[in-house]
Every structure is written in structure tokens, then in C-alpha cells.
Protein backbone atom coordinates (compact mmCIF):
# COMPACT_ATOMS: atom_id res chain seq x y z
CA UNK A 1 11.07 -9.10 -14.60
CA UNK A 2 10.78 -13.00 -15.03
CA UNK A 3 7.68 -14.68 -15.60
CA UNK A 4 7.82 -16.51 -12.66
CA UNK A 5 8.74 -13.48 -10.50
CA UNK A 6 5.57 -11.70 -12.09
CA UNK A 7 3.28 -14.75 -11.29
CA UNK A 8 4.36 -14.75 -7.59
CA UNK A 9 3.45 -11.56 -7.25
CA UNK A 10 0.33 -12.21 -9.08
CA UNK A 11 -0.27 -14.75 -6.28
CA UNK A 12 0.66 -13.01 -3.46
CA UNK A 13 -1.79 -9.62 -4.71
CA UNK A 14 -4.41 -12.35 -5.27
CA UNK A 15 -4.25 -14.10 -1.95
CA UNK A 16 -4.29 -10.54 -0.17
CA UNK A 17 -7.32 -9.47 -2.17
CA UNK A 18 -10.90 -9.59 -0.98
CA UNK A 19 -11.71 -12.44 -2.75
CA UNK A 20 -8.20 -14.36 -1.71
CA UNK A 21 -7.56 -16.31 1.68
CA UNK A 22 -8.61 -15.47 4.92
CA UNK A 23 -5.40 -15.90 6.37
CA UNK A 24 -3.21 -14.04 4.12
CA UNK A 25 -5.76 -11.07 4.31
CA UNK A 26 -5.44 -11.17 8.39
CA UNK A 27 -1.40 -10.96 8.03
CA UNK A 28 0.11 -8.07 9.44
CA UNK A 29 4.11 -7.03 9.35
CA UNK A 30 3.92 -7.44 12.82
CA UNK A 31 2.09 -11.35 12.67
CA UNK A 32 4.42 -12.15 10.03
CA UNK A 33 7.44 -12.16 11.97
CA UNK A 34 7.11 -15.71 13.63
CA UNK A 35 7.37 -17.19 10.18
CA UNK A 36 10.28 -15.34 9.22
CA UNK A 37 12.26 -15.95 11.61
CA UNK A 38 10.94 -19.39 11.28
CA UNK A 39 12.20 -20.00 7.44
CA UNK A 40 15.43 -17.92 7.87
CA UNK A 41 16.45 -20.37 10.57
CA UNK A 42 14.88 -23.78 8.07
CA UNK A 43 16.83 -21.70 5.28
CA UNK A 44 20.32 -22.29 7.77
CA UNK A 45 19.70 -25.53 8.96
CA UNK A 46 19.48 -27.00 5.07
CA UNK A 47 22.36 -25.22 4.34
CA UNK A 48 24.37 -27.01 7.41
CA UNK A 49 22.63 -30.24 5.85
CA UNK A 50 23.70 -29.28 2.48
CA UNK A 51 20.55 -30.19 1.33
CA UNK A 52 20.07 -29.07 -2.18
CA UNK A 53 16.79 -30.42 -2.58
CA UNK A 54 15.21 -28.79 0.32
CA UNK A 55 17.33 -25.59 0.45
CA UNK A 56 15.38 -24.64 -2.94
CA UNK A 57 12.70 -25.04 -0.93
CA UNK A 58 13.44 -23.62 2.27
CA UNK A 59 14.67 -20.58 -0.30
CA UNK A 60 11.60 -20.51 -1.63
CA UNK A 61 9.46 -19.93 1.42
CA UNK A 62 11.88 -17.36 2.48
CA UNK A 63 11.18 -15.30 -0.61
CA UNK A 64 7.31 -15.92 0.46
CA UNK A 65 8.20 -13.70 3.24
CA UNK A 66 10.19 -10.92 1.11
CA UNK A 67 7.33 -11.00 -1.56
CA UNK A 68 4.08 -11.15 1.56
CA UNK A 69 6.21 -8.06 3.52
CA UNK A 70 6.16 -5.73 -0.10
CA UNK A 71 2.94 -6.73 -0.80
CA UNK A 72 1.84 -5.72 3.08
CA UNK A 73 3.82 -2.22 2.17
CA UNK A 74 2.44 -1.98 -1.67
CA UNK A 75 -0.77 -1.99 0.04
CA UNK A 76 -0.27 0.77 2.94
CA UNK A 77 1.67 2.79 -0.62
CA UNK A 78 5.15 2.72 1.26
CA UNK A 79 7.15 0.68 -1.37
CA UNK A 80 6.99 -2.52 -3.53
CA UNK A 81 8.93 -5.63 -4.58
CA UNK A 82 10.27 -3.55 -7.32
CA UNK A 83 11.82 -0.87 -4.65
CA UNK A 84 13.38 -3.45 -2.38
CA UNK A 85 15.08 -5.24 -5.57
CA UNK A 86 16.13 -1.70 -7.10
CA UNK A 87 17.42 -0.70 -3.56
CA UNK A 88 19.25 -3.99 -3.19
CA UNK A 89 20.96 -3.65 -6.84
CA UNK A 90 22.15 -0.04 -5.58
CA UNK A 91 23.26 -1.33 -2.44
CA UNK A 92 25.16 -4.74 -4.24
CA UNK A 93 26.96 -1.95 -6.80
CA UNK A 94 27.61 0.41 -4.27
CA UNK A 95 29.45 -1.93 -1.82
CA UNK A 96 31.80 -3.65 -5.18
CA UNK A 97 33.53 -0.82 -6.15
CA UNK A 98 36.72 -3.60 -6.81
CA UNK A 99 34.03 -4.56 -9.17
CA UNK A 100 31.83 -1.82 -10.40
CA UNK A 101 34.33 0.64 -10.25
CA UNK A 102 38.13 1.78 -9.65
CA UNK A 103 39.10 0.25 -6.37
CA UNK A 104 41.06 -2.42 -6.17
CA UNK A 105 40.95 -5.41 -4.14
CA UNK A 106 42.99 -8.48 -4.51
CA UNK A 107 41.88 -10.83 -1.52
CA UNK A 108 38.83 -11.49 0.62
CA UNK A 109 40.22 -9.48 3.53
CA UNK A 110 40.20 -6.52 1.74
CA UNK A 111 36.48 -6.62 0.40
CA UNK A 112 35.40 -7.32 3.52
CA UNK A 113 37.29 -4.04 5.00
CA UNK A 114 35.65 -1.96 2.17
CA UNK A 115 32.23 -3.31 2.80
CA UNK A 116 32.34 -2.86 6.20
CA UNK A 117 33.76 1.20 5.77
CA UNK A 118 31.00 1.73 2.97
CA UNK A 119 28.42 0.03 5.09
CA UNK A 120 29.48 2.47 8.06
CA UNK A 121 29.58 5.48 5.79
CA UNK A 122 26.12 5.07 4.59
CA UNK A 123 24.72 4.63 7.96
CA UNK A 124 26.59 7.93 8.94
CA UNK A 125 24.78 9.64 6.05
CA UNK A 126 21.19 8.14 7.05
CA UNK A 127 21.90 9.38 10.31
CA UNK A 128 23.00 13.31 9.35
CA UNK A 129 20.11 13.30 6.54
CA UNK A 130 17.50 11.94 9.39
CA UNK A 131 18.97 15.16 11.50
CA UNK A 132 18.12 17.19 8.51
CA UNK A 133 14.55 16.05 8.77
């Protein structure tokens, strides 16, 4: 991992430890929320701006929220920053097999079609191994 991805997380442990802030301490998933949906929708409006400057920004605080949600789940041993990027690299691979693998694809149209049938597939197989359960 990066050094500054590493020294976020740093921060966010620290700030969620006993001797860290108040606030961040008091955070739940469930009081998090608000702000979420709060920087995903600064994150959009900065992009409609095309505002570089404060879309690294806006970016930036949205990660807060990625990074402050794993810590929350690190904490209660569910998963960690490290699961939701190793689940996400999966997922990325899985849904480019034009790229990752032998399909072929040769315009947008056609991703989009295989995304959407891989996307549907894998919620079918959630679904049947839930039943399992």
C-alpha cells in the first residue's frame, strides 16, 4: 500500500482511539450517513463545475467516508480497508473480461451489456448461496 494510504489509515485508527477526538469516537455507520450522502453529492456538483481544484478535494472527503466506514467495521472485526479494496479489484477484473480475459468487446454498448449480465449473475448467486445459509 502507498504511504499516504497507510498514513490515512493511521489517522483515521488514531482519531477513533481513546485518546483521539470526541467526535470521531461518537460516529456510528448509522450517524455517518448524513455526511456521505453529503460529499457524494459535493463530489457531483464539482464534477458539473469541472472544478479540478476542488474535485481533489471533494474526492478526498469522500474517501474520508470509505476509510471512517472500514475503520467503524475493523473495529466491530467485520472487514477492513484492505477487504473493500481486494473485493473491489475482484469485482473491477471480474466485470472486464474484454480486458482481463477472452471476451471480446469492440464498443461501449457492448461493455455495458456484459457488465450489466455479470452484475445480474452475481446477484443471482448471492441470492441462491444466501438460500443455502
Amino acid at each position: 500500500m502507498s504511504r499516504p494510504v497507510t498514513r490515512l489509515l493511521r489517522i483515521m485508527a488514531r482519531l477513533r482511539s481513546p485518546r483521539g477526538c470526541p467526535w470521531d469516537r461518537e460516529q456510528t455507520h448509522d450517524s455517518l450517513l448524513p455526511c456521505l450522502k453529503n460529499e457524494a453529492g459535493e463530489v457531483a456538483h464539482v464534477i458539473r463545475k469541472k472544478d479540478f481544484h476542488g474535485m481533489r478535494e471533494e474526492l478526498g472527503d469522500l474517501l474520508l467516508q470509505v476509510v471512517f466506514h472500514s475503520q467503524l467495521a475493523r473495529e466491530a472485526g467485520k472487514f477492513s480497508f484492505d477487504d473493500v479494496v481486494r473485493t473491489l479489484n475482484r469485482k473491477l477484473i471480474r466485470r472486464h473480461p474484454h480486458v482481463f480475459g477472452n471476451v471480446k468487446a469492440h464498443d461501449s454498448a457492448t461493455v455495458l451489456r456484459q457488465w450489466h449480465e455479470i452484475k445480474a449473475r452475481e446477484k443471482k448467486d448471492r441470492r441462491h448461496a444466501r438460500n443455502r445459509k
